[in-house]
N, C-alpha and C. Protein backbone atom coordinates (compact mmCIF):
# COMPACT_ATOMS: atom_id res chain seq x y z
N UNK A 1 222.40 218.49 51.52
CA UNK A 1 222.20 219.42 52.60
C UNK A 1 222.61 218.74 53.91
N UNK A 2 223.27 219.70 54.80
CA UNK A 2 223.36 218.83 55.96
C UNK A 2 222.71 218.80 57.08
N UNK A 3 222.96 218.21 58.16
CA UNK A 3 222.13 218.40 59.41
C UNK A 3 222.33 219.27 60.31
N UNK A 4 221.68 219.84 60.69
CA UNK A 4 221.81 220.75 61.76
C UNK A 4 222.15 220.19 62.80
N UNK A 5 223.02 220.80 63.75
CA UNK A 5 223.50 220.62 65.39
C UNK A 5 223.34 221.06 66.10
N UNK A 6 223.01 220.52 67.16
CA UNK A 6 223.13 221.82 68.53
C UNK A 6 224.16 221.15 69.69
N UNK A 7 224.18 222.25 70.44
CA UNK A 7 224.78 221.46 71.96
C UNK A 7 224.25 222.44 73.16
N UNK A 8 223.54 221.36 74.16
CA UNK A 8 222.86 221.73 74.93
C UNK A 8 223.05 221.29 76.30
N UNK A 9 222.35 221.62 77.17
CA UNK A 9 222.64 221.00 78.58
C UNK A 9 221.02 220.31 78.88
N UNK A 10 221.44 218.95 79.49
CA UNK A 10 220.09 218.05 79.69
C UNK A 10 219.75 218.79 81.12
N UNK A 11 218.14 218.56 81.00
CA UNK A 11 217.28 219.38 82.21
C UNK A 11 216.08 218.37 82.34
N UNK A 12 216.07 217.19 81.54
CA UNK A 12 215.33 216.15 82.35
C UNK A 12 215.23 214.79 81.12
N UNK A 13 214.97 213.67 82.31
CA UNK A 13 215.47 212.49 81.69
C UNK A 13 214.18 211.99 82.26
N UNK A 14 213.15 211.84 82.59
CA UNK A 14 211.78 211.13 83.31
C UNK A 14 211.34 210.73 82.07
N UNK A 15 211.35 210.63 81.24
CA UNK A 15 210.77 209.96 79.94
C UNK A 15 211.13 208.81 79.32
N UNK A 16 210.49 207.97 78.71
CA UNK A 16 211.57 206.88 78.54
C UNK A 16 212.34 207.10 76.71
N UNK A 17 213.72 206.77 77.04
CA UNK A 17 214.51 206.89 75.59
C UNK A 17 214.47 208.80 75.04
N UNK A 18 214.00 209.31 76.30
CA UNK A 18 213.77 210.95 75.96
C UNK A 18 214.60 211.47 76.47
N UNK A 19 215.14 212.97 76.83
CA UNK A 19 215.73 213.60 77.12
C UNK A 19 215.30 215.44 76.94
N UNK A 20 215.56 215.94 77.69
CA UNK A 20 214.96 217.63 77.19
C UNK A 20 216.32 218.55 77.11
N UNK A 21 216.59 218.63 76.20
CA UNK A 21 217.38 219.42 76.41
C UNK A 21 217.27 220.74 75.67
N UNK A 22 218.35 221.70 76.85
CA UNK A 22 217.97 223.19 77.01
C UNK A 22 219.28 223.83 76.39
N UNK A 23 218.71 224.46 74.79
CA UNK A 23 219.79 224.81 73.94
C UNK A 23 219.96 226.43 74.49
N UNK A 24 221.10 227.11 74.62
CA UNK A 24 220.91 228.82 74.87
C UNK A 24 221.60 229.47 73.78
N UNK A 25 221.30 230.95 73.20
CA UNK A 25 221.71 231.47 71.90
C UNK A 25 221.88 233.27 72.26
N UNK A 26 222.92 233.39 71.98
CA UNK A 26 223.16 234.97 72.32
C UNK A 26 223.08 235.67 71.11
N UNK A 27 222.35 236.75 71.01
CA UNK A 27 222.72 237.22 70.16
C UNK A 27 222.49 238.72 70.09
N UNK A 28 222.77 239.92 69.34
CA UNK A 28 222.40 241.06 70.07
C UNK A 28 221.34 241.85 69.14
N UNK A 29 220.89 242.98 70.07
CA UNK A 29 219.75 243.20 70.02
C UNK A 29 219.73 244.06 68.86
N UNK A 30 218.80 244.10 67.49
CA UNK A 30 218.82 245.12 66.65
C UNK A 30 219.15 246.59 66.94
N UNK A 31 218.54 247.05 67.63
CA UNK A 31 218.38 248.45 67.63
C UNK A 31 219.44 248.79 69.04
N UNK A 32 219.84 248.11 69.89
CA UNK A 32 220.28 248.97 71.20
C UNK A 32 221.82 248.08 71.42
N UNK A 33 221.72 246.84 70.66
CA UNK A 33 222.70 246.25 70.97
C UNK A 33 223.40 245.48 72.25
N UNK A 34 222.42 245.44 72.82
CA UNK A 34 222.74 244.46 74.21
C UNK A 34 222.48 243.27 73.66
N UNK A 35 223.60 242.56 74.51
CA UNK A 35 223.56 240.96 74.32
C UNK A 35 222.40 240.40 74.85
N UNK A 36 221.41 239.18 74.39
CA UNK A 36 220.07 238.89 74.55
C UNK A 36 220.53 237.63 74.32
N UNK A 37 220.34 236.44 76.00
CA UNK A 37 220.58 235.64 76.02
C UNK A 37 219.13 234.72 75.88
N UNK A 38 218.92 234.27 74.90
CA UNK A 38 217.83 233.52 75.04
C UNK A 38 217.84 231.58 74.68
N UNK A 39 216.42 230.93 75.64
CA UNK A 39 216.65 229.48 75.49
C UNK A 39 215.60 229.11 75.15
N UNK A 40 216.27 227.60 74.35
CA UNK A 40 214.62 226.60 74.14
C UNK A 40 215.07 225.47 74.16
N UNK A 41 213.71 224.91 75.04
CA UNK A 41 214.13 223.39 75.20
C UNK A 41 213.70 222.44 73.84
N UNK A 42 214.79 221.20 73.36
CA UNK A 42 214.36 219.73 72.42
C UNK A 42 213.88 218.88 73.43
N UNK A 43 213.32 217.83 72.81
CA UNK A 43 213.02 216.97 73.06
C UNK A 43 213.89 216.30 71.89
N UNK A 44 214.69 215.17 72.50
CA UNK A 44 215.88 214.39 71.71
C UNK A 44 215.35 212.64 72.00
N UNK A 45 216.14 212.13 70.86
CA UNK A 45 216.07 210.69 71.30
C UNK A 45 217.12 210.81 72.05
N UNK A 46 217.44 209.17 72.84
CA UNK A 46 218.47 208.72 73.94
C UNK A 46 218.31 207.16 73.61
N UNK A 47 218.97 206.91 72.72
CA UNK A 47 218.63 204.83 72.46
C UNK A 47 219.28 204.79 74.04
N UNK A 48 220.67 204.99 74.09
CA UNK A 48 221.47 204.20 74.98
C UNK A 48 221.11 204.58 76.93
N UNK A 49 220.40 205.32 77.02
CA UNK A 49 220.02 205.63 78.09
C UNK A 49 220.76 206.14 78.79
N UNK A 50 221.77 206.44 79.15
CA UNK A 50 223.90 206.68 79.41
C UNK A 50 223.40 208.09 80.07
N UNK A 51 222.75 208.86 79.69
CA UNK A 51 222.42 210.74 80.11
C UNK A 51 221.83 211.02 81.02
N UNK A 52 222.73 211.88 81.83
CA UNK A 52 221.61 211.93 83.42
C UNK A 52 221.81 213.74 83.32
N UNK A 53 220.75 214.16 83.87
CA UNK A 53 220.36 215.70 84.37
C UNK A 53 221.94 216.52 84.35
N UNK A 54 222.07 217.49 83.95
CA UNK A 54 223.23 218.12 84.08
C UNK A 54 224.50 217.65 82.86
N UNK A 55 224.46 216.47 82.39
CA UNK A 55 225.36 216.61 81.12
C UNK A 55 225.15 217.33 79.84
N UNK A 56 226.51 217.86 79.16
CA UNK A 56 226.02 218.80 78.11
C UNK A 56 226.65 217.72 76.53
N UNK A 57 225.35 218.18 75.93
CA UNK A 57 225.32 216.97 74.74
C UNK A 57 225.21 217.21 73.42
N UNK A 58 225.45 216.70 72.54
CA UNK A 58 225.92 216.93 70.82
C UNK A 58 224.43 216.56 70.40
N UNK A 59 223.47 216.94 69.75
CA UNK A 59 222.44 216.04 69.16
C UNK A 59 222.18 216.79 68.03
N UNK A 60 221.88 215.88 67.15
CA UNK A 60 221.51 215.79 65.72
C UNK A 60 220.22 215.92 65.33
N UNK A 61 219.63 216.82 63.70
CA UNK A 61 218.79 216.92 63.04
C UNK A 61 218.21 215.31 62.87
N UNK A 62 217.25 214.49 62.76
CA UNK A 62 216.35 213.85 62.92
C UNK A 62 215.02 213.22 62.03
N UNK A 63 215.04 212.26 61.53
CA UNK A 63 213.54 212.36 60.89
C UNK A 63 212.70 212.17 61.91
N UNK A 64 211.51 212.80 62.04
CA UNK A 64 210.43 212.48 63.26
C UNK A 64 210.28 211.06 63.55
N UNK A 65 210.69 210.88 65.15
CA UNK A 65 210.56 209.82 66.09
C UNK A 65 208.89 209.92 66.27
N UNK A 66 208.50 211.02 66.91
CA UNK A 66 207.19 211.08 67.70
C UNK A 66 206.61 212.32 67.13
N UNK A 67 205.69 212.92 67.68
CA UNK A 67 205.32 214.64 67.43
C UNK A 67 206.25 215.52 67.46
N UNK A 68 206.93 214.97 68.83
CA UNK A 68 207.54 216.58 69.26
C UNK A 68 208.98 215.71 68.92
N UNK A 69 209.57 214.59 69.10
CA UNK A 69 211.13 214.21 69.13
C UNK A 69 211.23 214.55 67.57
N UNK A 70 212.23 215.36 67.01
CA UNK A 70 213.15 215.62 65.78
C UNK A 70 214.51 215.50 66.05
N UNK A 71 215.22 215.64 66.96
CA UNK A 71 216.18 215.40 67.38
C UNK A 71 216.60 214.05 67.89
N UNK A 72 217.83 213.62 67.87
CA UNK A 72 218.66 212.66 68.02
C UNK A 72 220.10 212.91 68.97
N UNK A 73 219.95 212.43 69.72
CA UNK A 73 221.73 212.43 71.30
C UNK A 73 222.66 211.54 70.07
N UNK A 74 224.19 212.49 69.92
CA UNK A 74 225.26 211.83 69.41
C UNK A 74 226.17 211.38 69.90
N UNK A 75 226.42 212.65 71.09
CA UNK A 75 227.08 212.54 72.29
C UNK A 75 227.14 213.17 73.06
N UNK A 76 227.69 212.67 74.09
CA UNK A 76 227.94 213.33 75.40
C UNK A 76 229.30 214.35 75.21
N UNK A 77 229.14 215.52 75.39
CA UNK A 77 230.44 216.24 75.25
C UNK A 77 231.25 216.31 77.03
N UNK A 78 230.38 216.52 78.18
CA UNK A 78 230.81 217.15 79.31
C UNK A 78 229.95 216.31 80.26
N UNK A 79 229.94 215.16 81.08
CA UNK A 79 229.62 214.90 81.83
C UNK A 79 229.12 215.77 83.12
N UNK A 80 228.06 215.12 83.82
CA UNK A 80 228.22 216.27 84.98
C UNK A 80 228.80 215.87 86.11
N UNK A 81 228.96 216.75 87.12
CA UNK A 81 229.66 216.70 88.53
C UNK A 81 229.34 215.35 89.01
């Protein structure tokens, strides 16, 4: 089986070796059919520390780090400004 992926945009780094990142998913609505943009934030590892607020990032399925970390940073896809 493989691992699941996401790619997300980081929305905070105050943690140590943490990262939050904020995955978004469109998809449309059963019955009326409007597009329904919805988000949720991970909590990811970060060994290398390299990720600041605003980059958008590759992270990986995970065996549990902590409670809430399941996720793992692979990479950086998009630096920010």
């Amino acid at each position: 089986m493989s691992k699941k992926e996401k790619i997300g945009q980081i929305v905070s780094t105050k943690m140590n070796n943490t990262v939050v990142v904020e995955v978004e998913a469109h998809k449309a609505h059963p019955r009326y059919k409007k597009i329904i943009c919805t988000s949720k934030k991970y909590k990811a590892h970060n060994e290398e520390l390299d990720c600041v607020v605003g980059d958008q990032v590759k992270m990986v399925e995970h065996k549990p780090i902590s409670k809430s970390k399941l996720w793992k940073v692979v990479e950086i896809t998009k630096k920010a400004n």
